[in-house]
Protein backbone atom coordinates (compact mmCIF):
# COMPACT_ATOMS: atom_id res chain seq x y z
CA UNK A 1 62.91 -51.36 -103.19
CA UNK A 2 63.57 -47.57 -103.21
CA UNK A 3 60.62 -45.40 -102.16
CA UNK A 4 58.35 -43.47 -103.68
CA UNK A 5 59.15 -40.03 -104.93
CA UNK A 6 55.76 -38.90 -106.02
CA UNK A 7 52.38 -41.06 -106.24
CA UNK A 8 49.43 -40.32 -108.48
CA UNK A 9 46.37 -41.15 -106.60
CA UNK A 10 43.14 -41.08 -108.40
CA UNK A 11 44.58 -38.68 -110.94
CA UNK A 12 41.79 -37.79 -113.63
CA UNK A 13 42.03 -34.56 -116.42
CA UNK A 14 39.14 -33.12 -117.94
CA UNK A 15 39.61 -30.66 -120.65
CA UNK A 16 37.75 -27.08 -121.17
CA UNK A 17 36.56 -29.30 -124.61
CA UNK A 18 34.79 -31.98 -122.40
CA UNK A 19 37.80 -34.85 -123.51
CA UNK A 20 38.61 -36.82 -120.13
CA UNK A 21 42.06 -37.54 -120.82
CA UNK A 22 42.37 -39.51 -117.62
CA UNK A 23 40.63 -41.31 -115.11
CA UNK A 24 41.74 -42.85 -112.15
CA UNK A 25 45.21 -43.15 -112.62
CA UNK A 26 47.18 -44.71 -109.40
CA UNK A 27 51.16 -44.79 -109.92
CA UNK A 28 53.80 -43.88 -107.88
CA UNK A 29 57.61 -43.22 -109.11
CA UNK A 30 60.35 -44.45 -107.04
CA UNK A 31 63.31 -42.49 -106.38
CA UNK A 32 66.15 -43.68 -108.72
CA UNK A 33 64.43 -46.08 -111.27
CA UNK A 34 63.74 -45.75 -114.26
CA UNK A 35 59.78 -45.86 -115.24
CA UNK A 36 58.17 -46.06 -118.43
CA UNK A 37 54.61 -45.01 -119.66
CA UNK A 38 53.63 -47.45 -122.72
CA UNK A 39 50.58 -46.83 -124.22
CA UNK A 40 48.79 -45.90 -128.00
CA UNK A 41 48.00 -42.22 -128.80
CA UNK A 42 45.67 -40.47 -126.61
CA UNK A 43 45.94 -42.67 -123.34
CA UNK A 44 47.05 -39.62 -121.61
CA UNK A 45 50.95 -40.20 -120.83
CA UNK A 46 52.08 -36.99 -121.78
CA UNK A 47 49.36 -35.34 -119.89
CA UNK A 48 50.79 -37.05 -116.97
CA UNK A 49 54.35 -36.26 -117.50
CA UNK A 50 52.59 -31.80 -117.76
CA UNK A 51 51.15 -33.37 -114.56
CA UNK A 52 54.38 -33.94 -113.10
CA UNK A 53 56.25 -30.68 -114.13
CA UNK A 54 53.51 -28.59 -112.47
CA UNK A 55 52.35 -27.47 -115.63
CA UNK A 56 48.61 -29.26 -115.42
CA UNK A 57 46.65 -29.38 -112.18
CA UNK A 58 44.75 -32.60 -111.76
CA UNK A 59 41.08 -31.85 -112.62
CA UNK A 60 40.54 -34.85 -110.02
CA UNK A 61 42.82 -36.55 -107.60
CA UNK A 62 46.48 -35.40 -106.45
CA UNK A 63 50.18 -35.56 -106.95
CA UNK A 64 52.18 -36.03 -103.44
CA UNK A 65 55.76 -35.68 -103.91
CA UNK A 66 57.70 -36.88 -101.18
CA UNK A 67 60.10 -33.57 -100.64
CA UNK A 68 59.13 -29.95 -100.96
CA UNK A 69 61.79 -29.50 -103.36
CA UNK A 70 62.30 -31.41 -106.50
CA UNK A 71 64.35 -30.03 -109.59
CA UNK A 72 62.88 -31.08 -112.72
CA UNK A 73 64.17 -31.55 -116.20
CA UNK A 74 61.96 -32.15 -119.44
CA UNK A 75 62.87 -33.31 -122.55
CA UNK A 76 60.10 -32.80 -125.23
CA UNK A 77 59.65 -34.76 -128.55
CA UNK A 78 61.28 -32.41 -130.75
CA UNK A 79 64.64 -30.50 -129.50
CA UNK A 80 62.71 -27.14 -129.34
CA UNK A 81 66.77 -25.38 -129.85
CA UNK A 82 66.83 -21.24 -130.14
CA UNK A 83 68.23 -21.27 -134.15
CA UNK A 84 70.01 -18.08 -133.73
CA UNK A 85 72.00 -19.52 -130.59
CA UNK A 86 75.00 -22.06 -130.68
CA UNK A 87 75.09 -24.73 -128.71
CA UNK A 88 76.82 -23.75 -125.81
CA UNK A 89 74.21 -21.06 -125.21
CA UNK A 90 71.12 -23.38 -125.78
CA UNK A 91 72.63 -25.70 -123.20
CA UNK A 92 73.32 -22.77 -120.81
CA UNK A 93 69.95 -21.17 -120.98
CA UNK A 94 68.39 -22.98 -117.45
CA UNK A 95 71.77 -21.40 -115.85
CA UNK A 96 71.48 -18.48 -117.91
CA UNK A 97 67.81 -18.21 -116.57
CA UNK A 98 68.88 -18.97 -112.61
CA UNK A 99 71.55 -16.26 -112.61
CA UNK A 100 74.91 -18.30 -112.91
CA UNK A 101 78.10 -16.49 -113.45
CA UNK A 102 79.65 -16.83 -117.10
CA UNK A 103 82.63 -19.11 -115.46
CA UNK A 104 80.98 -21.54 -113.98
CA UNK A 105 78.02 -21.31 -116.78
CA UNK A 106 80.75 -22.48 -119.68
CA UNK A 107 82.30 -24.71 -117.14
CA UNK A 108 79.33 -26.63 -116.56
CA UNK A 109 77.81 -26.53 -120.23
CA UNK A 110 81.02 -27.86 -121.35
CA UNK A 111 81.19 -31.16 -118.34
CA UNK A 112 77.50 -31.88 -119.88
CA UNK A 113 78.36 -31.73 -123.65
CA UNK A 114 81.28 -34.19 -122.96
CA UNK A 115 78.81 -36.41 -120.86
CA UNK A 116 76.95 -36.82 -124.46
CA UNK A 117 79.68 -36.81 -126.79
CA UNK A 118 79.48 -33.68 -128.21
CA UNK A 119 82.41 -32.13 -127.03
CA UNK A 120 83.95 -30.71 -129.90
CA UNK A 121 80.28 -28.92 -130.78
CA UNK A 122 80.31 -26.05 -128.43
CA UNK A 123 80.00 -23.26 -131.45
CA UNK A 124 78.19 -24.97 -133.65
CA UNK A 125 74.05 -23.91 -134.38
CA UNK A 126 70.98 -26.35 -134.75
CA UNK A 127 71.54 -25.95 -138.52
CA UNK A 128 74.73 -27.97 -138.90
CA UNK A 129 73.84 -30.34 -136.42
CA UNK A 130 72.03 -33.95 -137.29
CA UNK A 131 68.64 -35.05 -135.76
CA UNK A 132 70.39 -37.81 -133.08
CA UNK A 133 72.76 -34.53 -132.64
CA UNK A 134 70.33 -31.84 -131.59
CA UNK A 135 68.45 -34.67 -129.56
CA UNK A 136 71.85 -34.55 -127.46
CA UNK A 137 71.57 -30.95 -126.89
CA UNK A 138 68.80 -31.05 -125.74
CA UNK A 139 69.40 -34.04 -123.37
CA UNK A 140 72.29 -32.29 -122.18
CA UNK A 141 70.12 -29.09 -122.00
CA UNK A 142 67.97 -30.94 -119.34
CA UNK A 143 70.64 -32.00 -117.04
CA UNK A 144 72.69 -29.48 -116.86
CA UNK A 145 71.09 -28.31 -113.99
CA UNK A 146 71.59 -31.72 -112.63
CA UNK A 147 67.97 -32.58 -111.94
CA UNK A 148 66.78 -34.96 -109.31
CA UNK A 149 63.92 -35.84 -111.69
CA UNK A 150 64.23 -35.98 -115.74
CA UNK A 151 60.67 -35.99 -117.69
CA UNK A 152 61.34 -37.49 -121.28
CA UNK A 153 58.56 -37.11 -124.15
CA UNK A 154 59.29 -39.81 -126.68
CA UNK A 155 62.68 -38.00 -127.29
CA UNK A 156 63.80 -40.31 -129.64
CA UNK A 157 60.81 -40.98 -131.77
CA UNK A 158 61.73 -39.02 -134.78
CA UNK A 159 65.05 -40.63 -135.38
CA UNK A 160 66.40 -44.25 -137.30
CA UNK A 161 67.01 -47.12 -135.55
CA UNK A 162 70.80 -46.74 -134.77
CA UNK A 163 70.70 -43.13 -134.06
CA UNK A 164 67.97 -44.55 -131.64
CA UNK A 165 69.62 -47.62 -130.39
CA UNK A 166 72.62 -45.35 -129.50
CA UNK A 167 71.15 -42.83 -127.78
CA UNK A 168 69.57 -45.00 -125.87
CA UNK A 169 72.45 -46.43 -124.55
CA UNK A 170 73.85 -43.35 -123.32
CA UNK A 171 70.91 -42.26 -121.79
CA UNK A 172 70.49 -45.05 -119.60
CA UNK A 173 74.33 -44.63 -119.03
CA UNK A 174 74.09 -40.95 -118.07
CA UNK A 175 71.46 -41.83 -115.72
CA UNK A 176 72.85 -44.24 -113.56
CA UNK A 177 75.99 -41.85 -113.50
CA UNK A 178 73.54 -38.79 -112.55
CA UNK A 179 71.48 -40.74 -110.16
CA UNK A 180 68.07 -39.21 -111.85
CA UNK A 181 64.89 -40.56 -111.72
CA UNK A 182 63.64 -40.80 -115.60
CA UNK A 183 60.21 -40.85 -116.69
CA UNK A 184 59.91 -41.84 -119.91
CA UNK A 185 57.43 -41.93 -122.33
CA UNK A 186 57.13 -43.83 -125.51
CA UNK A 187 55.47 -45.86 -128.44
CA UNK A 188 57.29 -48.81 -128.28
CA UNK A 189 57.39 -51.99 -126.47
CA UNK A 190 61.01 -53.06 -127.03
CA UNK A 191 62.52 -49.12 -126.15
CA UNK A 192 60.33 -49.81 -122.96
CA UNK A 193 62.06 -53.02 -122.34
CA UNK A 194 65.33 -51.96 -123.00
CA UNK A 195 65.62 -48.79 -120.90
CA UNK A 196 63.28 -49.56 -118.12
CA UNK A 197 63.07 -50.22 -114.62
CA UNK A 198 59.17 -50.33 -114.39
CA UNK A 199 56.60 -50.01 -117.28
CA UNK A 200 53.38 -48.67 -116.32
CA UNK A 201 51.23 -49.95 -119.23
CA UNK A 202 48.09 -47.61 -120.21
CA UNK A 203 44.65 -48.00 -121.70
CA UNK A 204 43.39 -45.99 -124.26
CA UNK A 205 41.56 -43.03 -123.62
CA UNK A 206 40.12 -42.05 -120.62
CA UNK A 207 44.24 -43.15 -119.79
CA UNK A 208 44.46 -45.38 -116.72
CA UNK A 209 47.17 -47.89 -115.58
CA UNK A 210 46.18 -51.39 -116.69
CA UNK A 211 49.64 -52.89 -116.08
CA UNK A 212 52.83 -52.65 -114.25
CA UNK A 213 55.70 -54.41 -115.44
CA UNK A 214 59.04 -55.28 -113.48
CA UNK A 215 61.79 -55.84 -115.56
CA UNK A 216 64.31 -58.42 -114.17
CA UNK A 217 67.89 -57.27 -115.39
CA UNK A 218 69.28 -54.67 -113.74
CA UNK A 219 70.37 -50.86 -115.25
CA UNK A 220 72.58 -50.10 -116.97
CA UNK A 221 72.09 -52.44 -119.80
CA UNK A 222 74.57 -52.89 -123.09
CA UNK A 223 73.36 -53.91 -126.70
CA UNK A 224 73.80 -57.48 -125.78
CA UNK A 225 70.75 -57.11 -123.50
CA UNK A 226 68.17 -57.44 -126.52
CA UNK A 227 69.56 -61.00 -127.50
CA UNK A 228 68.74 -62.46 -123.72
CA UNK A 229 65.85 -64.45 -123.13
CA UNK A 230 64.82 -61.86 -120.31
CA UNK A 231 64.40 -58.66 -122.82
CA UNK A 232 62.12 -60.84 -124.76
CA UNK A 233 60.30 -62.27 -121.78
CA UNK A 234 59.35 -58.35 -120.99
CA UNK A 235 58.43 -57.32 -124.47
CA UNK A 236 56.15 -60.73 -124.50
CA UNK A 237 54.76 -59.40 -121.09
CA UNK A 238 54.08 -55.72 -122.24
CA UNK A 239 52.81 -56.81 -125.49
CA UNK A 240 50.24 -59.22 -123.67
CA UNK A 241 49.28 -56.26 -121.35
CA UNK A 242 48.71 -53.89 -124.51
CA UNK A 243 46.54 -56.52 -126.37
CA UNK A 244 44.98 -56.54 -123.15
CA UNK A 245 44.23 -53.27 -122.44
CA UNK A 246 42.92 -52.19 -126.56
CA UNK A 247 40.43 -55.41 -126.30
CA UNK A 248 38.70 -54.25 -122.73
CA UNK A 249 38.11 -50.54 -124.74
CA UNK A 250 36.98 -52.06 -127.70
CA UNK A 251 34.56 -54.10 -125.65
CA UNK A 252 33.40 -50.92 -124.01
CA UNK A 253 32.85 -49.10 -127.51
């Protein structure tokens, strides 16, 4: 079992507004997996992931990472790209921003676009590019900087199925080559049980961890992986967890 990275320990978030968008939230993240955060709208999993870029401070609790240092990469719902810039420069930006030299800026940019098969894209803007297309930029974006830790916010939401389907497959490919620790969070039960480690199931709001679910084949995983009896075990397990978790708030309302 690797160890933790970072634990949440009685996390909670209060907003100016009075919303508590979390309460009580216990979870760790261990170094190398990864970990999912399932839950419906509002339960307070992308307040965790601002949590764990240092952009939020816990109104309650802490965050104790396990180094002083951590490099962080985020990839946000929508590919947030600079329209005026190709692609090579949106990719180069972090490197841009840390004072790289041109060379190895270019050289860089260019390993990362080849690690998500856009290679022969290096000139081209947002504009010409598809929706599963600028998704990779700004995958690629993110790593460049070869982060120890990758924060994903449902990333792949917006796009169809096999745009989705393949993309997921080369993220969970990329990360076992990178060696990052991926948070993840999404929507849907069966993206959970294809990509994860470890899905930390949430209640709706005030967000707290009702469920944590192991998933028994190990990364990475191929498209064969959603015909075995094991992917449906887990999306039978999360499901169960999710039903679980909206009946308990309904009882409370």
């Amino acid at each position: 079992m690797s160890r933790a990275l970072v634990r949440l320990v009685g996390v909670g978030q209060t907003y100016s507004n009075g919303v508590t968008a979390l309460a009580g939230v216990d979870l760790e993240v261990r170094r190398g997996e990864f970990l999912s955060l399932l839950g419906p709208s509002g339960c307070g999993k992308t307040t965790i992931l601002r949590q764990l870029a240092g952009l939020l401070a816990p109104t309650r609790g802490e965050i104790r990472w396990s180094e002083a240092r951590h490099e962080l990469g985020f990839v946000f719902q929508e590919p947030t790209l600079m329209p005026w810039a190709n692609v090579i420069d949106n990719v180069g930006l972090p490197l841009k921003l840390a004072g790289a030299p041109r060379a190895a800026l270019r050289e860089r940019v260019e390993e990362m676009l080849a690690k998500v098969g856009l290679s022969g894209f290096a000139k081209a803007y947002p504009r010409e590019l598809s929706g599963g297309m600028k998704m990779r930029v700004s995958i690629a974006r993110a790593l460049v900087t070869r982060p120890s830790v990758l924060l994903m916010d449902e990333p792949f939401a917006a796009l169809d199925e096999m745009t989705r389907n393949r993309l997921e497959d080369d993220l969970v490919a990329l990360k076992c080559e990178l060696g990052a620790t991926v948070v993840f969070v999404t929507h849907s039960i069966y993206e959970s049980a294809y990509l994860s480690n470890r899905i930390a199931v949430m209640a709706p709001r005030p967000g707290r961890i009702v469920a944590e679910i192991e998933a028994p084949a190990s990364l990475p995983r191929h498209e064969d992986y959603r015909l075995e009896p094991a992917y449906a075990e887990t999306c039978r397990a999360v499901s169960r967890a999710l039903r679980e978790a909206n009946g308990e708030a309904s009882a409370r309302a």
